[in-house]
Structure formats: structure tokens, C-alpha cells
C-alpha atoms as a PDB file:
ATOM      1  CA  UNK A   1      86.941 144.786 106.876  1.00  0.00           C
ATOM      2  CA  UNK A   2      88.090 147.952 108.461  1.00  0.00           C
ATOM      3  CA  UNK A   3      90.201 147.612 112.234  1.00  0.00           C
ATOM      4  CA  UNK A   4      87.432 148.955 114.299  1.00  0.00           C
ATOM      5  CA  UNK A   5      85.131 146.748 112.785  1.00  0.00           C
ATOM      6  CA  UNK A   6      87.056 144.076 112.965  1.00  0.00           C
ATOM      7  CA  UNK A   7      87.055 144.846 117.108  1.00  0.00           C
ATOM      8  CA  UNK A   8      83.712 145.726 117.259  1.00  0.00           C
ATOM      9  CA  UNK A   9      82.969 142.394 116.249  1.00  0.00           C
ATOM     10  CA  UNK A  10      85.997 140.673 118.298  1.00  0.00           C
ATOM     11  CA  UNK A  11      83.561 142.499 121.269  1.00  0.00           C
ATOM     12  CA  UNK A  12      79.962 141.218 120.003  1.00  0.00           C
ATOM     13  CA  UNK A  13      81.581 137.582 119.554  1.00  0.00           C
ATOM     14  CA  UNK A  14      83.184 137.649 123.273  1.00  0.00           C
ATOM     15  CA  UNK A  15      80.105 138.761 124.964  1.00  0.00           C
ATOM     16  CA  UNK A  16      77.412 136.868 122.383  1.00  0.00           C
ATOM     17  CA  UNK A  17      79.519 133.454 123.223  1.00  0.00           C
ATOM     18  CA  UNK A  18      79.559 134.045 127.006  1.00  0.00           C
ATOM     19  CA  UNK A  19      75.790 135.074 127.005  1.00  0.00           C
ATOM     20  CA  UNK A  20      75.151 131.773 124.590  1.00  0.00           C
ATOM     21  CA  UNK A  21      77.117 129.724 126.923  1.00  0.00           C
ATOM     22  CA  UNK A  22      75.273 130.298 129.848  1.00  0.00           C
ATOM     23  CA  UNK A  23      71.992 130.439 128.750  1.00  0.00           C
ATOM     24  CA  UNK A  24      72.744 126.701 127.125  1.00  0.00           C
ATOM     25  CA  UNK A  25      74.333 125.594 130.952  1.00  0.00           C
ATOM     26  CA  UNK A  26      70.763 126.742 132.607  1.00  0.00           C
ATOM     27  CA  UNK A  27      68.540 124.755 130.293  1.00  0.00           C
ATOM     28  CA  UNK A  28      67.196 128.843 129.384  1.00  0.00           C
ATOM     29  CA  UNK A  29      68.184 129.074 125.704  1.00  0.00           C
ATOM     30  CA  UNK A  30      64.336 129.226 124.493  1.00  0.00           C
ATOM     31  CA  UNK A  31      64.371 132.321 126.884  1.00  0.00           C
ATOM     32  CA  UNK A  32      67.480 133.770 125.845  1.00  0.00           C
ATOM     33  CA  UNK A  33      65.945 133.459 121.728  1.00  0.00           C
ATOM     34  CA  UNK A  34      62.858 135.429 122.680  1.00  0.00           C
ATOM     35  CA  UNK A  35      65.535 137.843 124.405  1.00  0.00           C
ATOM     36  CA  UNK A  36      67.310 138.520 121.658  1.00  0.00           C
ATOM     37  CA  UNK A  37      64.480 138.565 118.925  1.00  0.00           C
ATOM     38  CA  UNK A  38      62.748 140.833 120.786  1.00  0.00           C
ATOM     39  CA  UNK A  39      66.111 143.116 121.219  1.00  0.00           C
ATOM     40  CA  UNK A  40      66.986 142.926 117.388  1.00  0.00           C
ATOM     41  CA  UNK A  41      63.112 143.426 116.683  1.00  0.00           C
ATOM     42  CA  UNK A  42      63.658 147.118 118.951  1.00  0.00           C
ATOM     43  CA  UNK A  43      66.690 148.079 117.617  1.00  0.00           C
ATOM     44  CA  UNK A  44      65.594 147.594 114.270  1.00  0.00           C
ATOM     45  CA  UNK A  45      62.372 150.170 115.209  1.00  0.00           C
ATOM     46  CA  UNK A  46      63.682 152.453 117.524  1.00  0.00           C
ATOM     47  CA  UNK A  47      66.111 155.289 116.211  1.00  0.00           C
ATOM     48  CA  UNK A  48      66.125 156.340 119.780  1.00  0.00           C
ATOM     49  CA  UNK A  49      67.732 152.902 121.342  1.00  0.00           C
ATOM     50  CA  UNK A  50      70.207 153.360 117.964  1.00  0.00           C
ATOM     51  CA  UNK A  51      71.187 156.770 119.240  1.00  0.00           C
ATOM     52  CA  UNK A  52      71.377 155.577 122.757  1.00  0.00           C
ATOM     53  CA  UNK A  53      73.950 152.848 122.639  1.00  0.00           C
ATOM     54  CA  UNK A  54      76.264 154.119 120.125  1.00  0.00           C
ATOM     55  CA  UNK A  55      76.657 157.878 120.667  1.00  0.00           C
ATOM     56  CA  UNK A  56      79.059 158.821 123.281  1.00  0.00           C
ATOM     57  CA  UNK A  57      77.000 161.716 124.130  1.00  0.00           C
ATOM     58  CA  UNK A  58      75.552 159.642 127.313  1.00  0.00           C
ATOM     59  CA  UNK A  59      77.583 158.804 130.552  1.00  0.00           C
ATOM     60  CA  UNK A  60      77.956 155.180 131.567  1.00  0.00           C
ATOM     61  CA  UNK A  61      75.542 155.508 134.023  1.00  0.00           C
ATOM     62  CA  UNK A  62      72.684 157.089 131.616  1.00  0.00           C
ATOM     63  CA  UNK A  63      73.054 154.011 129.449  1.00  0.00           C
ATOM     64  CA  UNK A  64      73.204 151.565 132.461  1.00  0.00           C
ATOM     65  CA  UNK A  65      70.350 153.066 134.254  1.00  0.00           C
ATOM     66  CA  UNK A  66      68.490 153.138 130.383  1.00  0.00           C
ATOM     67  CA  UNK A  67      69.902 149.937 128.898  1.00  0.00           C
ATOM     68  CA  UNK A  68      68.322 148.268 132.734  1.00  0.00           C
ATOM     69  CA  UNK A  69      65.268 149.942 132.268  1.00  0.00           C
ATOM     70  CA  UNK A  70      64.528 148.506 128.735  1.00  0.00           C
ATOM     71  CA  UNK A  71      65.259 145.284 129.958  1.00  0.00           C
ATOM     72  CA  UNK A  72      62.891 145.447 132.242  1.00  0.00           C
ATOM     73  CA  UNK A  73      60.264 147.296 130.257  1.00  0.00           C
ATOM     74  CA  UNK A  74      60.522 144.256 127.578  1.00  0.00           C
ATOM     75  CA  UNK A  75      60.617 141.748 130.542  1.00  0.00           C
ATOM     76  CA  UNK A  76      63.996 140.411 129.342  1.00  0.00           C
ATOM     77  CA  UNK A  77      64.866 137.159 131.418  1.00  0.00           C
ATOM     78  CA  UNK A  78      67.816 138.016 134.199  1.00  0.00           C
ATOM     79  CA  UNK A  79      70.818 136.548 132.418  1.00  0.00           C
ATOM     80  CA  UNK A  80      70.196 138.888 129.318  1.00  0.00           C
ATOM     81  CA  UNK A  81      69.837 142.234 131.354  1.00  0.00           C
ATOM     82  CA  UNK A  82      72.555 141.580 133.302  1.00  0.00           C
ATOM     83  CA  UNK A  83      74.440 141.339 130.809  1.00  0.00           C
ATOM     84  CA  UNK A  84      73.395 144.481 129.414  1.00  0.00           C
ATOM     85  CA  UNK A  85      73.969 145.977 132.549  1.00  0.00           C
ATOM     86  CA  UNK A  86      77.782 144.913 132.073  1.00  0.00           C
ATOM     87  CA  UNK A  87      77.671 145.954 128.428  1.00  0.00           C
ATOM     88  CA  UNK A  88      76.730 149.290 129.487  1.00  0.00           C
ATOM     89  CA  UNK A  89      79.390 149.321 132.281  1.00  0.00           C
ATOM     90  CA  UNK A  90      82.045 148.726 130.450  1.00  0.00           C
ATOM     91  CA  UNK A  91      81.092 151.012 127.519  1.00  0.00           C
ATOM     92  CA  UNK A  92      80.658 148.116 125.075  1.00  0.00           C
ATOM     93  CA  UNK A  93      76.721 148.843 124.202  1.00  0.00           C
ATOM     94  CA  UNK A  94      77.757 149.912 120.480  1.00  0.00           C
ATOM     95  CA  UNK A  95      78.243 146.271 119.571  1.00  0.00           C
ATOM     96  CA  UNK A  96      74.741 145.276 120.282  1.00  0.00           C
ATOM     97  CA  UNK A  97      74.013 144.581 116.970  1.00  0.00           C
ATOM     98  CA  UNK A  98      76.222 142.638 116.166  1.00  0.00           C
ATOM     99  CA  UNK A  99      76.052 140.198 119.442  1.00  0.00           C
ATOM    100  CA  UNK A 100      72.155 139.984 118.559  1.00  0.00           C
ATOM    101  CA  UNK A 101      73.291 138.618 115.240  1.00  0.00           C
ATOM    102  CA  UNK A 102      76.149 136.254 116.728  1.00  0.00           C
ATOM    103  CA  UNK A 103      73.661 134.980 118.894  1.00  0.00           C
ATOM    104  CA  UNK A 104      70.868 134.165 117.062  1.00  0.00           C
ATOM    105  CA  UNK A 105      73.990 132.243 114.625  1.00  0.00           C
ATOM    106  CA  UNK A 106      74.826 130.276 117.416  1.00  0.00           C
ATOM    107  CA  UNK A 107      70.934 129.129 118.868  1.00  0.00           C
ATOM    108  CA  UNK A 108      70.167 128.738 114.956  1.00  0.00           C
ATOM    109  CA  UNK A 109      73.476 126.172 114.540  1.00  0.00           C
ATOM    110  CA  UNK A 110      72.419 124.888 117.969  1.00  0.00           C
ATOM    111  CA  UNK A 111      68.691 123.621 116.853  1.00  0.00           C
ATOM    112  CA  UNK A 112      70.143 122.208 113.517  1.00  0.00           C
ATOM    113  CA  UNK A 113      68.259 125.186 111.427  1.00  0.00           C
ATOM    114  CA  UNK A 114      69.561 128.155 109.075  1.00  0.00           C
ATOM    115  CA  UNK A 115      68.396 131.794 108.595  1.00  0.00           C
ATOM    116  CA  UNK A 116      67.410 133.251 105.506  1.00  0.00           C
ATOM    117  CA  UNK A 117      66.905 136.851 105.018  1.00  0.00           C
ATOM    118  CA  UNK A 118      64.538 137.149 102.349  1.00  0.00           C
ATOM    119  CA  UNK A 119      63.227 140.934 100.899  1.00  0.00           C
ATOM    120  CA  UNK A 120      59.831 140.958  99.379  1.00  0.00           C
ATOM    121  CA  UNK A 121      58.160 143.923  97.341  1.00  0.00           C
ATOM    122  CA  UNK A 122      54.828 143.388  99.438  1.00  0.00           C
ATOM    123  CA  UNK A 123      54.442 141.390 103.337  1.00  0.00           C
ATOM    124  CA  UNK A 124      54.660 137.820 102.523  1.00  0.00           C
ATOM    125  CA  UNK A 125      51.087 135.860 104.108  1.00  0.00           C
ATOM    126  CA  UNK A 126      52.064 133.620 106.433  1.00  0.00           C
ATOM    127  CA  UNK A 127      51.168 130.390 103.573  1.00  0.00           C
ATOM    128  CA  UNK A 128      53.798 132.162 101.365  1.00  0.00           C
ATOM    129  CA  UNK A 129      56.583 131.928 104.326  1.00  0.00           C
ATOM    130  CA  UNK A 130      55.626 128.600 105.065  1.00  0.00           C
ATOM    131  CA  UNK A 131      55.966 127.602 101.539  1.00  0.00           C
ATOM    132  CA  UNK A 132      59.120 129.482 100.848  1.00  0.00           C
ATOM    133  CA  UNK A 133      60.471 128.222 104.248  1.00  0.00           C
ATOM    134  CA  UNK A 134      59.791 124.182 102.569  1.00  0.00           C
ATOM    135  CA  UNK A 135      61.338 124.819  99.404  1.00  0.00           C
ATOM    136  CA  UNK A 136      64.339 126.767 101.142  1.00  0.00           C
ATOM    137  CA  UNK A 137      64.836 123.592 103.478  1.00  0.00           C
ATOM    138  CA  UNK A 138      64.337 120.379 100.722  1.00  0.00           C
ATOM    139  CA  UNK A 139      67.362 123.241  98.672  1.00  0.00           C
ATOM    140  CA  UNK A 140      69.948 122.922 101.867  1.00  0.00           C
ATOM    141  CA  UNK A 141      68.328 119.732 104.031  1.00  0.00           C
ATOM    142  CA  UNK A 142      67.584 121.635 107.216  1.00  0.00           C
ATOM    143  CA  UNK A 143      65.020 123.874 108.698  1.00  0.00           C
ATOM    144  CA  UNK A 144      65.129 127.034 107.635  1.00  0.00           C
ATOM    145  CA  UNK A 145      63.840 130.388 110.033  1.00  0.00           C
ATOM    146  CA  UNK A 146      62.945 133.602 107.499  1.00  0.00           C
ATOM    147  CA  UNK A 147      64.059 137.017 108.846  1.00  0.00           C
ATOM    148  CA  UNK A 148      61.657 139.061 106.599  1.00  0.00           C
ATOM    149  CA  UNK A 149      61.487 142.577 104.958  1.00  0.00           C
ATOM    150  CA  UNK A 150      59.656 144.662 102.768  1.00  0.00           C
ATOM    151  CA  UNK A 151      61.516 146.607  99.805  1.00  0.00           C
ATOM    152  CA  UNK A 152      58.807 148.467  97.816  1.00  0.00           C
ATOM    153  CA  UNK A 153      61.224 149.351  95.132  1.00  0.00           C
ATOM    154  CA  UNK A 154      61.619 145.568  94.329  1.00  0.00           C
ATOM    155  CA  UNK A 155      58.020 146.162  92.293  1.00  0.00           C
ATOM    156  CA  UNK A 156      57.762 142.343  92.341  1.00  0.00           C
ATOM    157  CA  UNK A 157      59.856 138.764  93.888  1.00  0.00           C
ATOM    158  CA  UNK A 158      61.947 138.327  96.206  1.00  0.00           C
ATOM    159  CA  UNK A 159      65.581 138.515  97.427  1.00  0.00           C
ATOM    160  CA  UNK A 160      66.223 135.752  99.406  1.00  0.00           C
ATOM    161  CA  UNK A 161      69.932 135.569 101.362  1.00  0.00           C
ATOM    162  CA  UNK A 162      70.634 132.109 102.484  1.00  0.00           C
ATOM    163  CA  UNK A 163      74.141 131.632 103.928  1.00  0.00           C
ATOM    164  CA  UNK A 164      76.591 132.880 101.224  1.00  0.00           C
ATOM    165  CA  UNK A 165      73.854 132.340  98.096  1.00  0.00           C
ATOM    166  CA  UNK A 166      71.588 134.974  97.034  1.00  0.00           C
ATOM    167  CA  UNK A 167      68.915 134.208  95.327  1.00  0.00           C
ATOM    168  CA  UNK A 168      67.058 137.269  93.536  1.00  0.00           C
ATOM    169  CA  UNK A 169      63.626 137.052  91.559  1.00  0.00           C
ATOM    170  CA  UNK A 170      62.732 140.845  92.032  1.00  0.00           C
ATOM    171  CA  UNK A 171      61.528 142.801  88.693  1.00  0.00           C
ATOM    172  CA  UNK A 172      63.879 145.845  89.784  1.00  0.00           C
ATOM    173  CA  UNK A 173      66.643 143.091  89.184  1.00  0.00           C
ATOM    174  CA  UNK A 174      65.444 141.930  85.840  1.00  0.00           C
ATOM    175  CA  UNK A 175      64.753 145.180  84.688  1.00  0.00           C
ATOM    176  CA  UNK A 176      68.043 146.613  85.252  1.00  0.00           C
ATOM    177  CA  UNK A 177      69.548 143.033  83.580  1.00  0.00           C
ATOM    178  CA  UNK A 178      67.589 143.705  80.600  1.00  0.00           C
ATOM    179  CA  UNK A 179      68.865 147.328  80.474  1.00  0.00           C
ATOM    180  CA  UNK A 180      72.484 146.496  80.365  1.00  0.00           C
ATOM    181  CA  UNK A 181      71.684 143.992  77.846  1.00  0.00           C
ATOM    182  CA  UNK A 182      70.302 146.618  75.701  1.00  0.00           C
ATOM    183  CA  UNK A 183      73.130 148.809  76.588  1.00  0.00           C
ATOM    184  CA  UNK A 184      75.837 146.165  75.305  1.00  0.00           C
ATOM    185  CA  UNK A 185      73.713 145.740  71.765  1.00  0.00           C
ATOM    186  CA  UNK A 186      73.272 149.306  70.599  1.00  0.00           C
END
């Protein structure tokens, strides 16, 4: 891991524990999950929000006055736009990524569940999730939450990430294992 990652991340786990913290003191960390789903959900859609908080092109004040804005736009509860507010104060926006992820870690390990990232070729129906989500949790014994994707190239399966296992069924995977098997015999 490079040095400046290695701080950015210091940064997101600082801020994502105090936010956590706080939340869990006032009884508000259902709140504080819809917060920061619906946060990750924007800055996985919007280049614009990217561009915003990472590019040092805008003042302090143009990201506090847009970071508050956005928070209220999404009706974020009061504990998470302050502290976006202070993020954008003291220039530490960049890392919102990575708190988003810290967070939803912690309220995951707080509710006894895990997340698995799974990558499908085609949107899984919501009987597939809920099937894949039972298997997943009778493989590791507790509730699992799916963060999904789509991957056209995949042609067919899945890759599911659970933890530090990855599981991958995709036909772009099997293809390119039977290719370098036929490399190795001729």
C-alpha cells in the first residue's frame, strides 16, 4: 500500500469511527446506514460529486457550501451532514470513499452480518439474491447483505467477493482457464 494511501485511509478510519460512534450513542445507526448507502449509491453515479471532492480545483468553501447542499438535497440526517460540513472544512472530502466503506464495515460487524460483493453478467431478480444471499450465509453462519454489479463481459455467473474468498463461476473465467490449458499442451 502506497504512503498516501495508507493516510488517506488513516483519515476515512478517524472520521468513519467518530461518525459510527455517535450515531450508535443516539440510538440513530438505522439512520446513519441509509446515510451512507445513499452517499456510496451517489458517488458511485455521479462523476460530478467524484470531481467535486477530490480535485483541488474548488476552495473550501465551494465544497462546504456544495458538500451541505447535497446533504440536504438527499435529506441526510444532521449528524452525517455535519460531518460533511467538517470534512469539507478541513479539506478531508477526498477520503469519502473510503469512510463510506469503513462505515458500512462497522454497522455490518455491528448487526452480526457480512457483505458480499458479487458481479453478475446480467441484474440478478430479486429470488436469485435472496437465494444466493441463503447459500452465502449456511457457507459462513451469518447473514449476509449483497452489494451488487453488473459486468457484461462476464457472458455468464458470477463473481462473488466474500471477505478474503472469491468465488468466480463467470464463463469469461473458464474460458480464459481453458485457454491456458491449451496453451500449456501444444
Amino acid at each position: 500500500m502506497s504512503e498516501s494511501a495508507s493516510i488517506s485511509s488513516g483519515i476515512a478510519a478517524r472520521y468513519a469511527t467518530a461518525l459510527f460512534e455517535l450515531a450508535k450513542e443516539g440510538k440513530s445507526l438505522k439512520a446513519l446506514e441509509g446515510d451512507i448507502d445513499a452517499l456510496d449509491a451517489a458517488l458511485d453515479s455521479s462523476a460530478d460529486l467524484k470531481a467535486m471532492i477530490s480535485s483541488p480545483v474548488y476552495s473550501r468553501d465551494e465544497q462546504e457550501h456544495a458538500i451541505v447542499a447535497i446533504a440536504k438535497k438527499m435529506g441526510l440526517s444532521t449528524l452525517t451532514a455535519n460531518t460533511l460540513a467538517l470534512m469539507a472544512e478541513k479539506r478531508r472530502l477526498f477520503v469519502l470513499p473510503q469512510l463510506t466503506k469503513a462505515v458500512q464495515d462497522m454497522i455490518s460487524e455491528e448487526k452480526g452480518e457480512v457483505t458480499a460483493e458479487v458481479t453478475s453478467a446480467s441484474k440478478l431478480s430479486a429470488a436469485q439474491a435472496k437465494e444466493l444471499a441463503a447459500t452465502l450465509k449456511a457457507r459462513v453462519g451469518k447473514d449476509v447483505k449483497l452489494k451488487t454489479a453488473v459486468d457484461e463481459s462476464l457472458i455468464g455467473g458470477l463473481v462473488v467477493k466474500l471477505g478474503s474468498t472469491m468465488i468466480d463461476t463467470s464463463v469469461k473465467a473458464r474460458l480464459a482457464a481453458l485457454q491456458n490449458a491449451m496453451k500449456e499442451v501444444g
